[in-house]
Protein backbone atom coordinates (compact mmCIF):
# COMPACT_ATOMS: atom_id res chain seq x y z
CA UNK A 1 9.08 -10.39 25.60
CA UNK A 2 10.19 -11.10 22.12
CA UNK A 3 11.19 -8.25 19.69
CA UNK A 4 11.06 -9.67 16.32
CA UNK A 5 9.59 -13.34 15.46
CA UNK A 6 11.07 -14.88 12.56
CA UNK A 7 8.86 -17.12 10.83
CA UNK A 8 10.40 -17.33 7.28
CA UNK A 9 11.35 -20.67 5.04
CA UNK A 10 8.88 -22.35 6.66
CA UNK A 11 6.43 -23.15 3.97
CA UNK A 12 3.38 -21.58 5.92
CA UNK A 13 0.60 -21.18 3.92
CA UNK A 14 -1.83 -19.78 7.08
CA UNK A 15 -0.60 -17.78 10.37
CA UNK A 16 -1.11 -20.48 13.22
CA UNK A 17 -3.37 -19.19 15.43
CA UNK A 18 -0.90 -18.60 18.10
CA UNK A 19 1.49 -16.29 15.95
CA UNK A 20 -1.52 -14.52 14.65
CA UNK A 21 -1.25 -11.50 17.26
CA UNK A 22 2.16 -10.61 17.90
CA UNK A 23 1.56 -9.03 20.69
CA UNK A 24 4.02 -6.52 21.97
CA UNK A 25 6.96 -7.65 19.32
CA UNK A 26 8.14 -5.03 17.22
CA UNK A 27 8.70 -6.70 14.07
CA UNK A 28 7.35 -10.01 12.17
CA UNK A 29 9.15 -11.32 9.44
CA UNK A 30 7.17 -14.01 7.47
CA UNK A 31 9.38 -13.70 4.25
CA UNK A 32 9.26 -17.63 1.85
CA UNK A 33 6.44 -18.81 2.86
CA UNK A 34 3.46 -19.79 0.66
CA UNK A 35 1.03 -17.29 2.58
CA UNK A 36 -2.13 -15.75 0.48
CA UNK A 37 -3.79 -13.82 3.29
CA UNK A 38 -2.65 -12.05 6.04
CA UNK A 39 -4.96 -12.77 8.79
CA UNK A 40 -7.05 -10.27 11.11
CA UNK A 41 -5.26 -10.54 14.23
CA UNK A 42 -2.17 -9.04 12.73
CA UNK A 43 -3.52 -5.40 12.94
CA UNK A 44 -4.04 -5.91 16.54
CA UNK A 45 -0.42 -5.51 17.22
CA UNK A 46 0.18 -2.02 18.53
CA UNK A 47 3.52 -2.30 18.65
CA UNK A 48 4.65 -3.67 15.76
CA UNK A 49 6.93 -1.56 13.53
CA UNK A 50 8.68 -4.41 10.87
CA UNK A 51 6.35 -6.41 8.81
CA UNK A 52 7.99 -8.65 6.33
CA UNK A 53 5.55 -10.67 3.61
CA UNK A 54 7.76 -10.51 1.11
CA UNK A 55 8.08 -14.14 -1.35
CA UNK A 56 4.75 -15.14 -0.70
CA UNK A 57 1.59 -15.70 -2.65
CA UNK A 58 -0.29 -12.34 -1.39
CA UNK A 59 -2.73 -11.38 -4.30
CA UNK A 60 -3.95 -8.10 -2.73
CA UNK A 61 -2.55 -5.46 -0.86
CA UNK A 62 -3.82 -6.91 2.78
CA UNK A 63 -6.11 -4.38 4.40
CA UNK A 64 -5.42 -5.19 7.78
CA UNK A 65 -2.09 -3.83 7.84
CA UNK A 66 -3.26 -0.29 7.94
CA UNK A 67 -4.39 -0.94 11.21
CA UNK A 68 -0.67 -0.87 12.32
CA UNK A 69 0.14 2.92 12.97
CA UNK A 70 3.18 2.03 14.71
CA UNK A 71 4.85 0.51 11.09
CA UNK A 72 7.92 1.73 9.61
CA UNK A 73 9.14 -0.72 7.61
CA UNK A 74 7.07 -2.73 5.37
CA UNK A 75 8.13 -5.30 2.55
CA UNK A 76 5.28 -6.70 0.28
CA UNK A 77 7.72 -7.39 -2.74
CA UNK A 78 7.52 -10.69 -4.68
CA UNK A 79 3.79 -11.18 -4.05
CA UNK A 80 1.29 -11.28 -6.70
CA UNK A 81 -0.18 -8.04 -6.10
CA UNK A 82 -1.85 -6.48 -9.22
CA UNK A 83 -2.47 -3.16 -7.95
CA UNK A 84 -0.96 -0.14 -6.16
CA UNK A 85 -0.90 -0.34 -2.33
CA UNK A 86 -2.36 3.48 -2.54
CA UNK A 87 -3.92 3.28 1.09
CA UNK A 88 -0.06 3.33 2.26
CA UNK A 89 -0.30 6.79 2.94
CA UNK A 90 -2.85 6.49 5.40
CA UNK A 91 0.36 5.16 7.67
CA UNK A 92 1.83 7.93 8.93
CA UNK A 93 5.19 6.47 10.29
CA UNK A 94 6.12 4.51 7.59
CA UNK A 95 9.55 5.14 6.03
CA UNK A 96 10.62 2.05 3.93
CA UNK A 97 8.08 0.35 1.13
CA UNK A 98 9.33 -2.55 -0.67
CA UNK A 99 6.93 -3.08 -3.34
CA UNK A 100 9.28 -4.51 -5.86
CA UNK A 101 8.12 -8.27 -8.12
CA UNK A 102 5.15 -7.80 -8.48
CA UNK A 103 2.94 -8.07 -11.40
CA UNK A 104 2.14 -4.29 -11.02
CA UNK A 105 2.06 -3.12 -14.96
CA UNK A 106 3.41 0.38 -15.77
CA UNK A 107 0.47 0.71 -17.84
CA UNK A 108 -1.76 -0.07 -15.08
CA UNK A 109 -1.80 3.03 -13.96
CA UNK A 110 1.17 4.94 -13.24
CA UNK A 111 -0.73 8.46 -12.23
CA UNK A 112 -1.65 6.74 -8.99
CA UNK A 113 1.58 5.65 -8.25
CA UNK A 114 2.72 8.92 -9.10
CA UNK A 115 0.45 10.59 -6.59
CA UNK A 116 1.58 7.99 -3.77
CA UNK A 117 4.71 9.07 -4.16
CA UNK A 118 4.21 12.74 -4.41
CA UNK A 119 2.33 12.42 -1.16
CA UNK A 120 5.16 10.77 0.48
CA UNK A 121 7.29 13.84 -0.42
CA UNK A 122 4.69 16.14 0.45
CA UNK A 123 3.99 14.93 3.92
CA UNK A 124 7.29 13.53 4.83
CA UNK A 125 9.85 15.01 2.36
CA UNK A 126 11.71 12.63 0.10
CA UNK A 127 14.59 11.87 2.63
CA UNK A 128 12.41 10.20 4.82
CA UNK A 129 10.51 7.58 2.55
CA UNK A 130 12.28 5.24 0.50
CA UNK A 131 10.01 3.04 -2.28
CA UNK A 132 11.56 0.30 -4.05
CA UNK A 133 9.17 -0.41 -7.05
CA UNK A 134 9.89 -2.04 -10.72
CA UNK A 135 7.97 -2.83 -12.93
């Protein structure tokens, strides 16, 4: 069985079909490609716990990765994601958030990021969630 499948530099713009469901890896990394989507099959991976997208062209937080409740470590950063990946806290094991490069404006709205964060604390306390966002 494979743990982690590295799929990054590889100018991807789709998942193939075969990669699509990792199956029982633990961790994906898909990091400089030219990916827009994340398809459907991803969330079918139990065990997956490392999801790299990061320098891509994602233009929305993809849905389907709240269907991984095993996740701990995800990194969206340098994407061209407008808004704040708020549903986040829906993932209960989830420890490290790269969020970082992307066109998220302070003036957006920084209450909601505010609240994400304060859940974080809340639920998890603050040593056990790291975010790394800039505007």
């Amino acid at each position: 069985m494979l743990k982690i499948l590295y799929f990054s530099f590889n100018k991807l713009y789709r998942i193939p079909g075969d990669i699509q469901k990792p199956g029982k890896s633990e961790g994906m990394d898909l990091h400089h490609n030219k990916l827009s989507e994340v398809p459907d099959g991803i969330g079918g991976s139990s065990q997956l716990r490392v999801l790299h997208l990061n320098n891509n062209y994602l233009n929305v937080y993809p849905d389907e990765i709240l269907k991984l409740s095993n996740l701990i470590d995800l990194d969206i950063s340098s994407n061209d994601i407008r808004d704040y990946p708020l549903k986040l806290t829906e993932l209960d094991k989830l420890n490290l958030v790269f969020i970082q490069e992307n066109p998220i404006a302070e003036s957006d709205n920084p209450v909601e990021l505010k609240k994400m964060i304060t859940y974080f604390e809340k639920v998890r306390g603050k040593d056990k969630l790291l975010i790394f966002w800039s505007v």
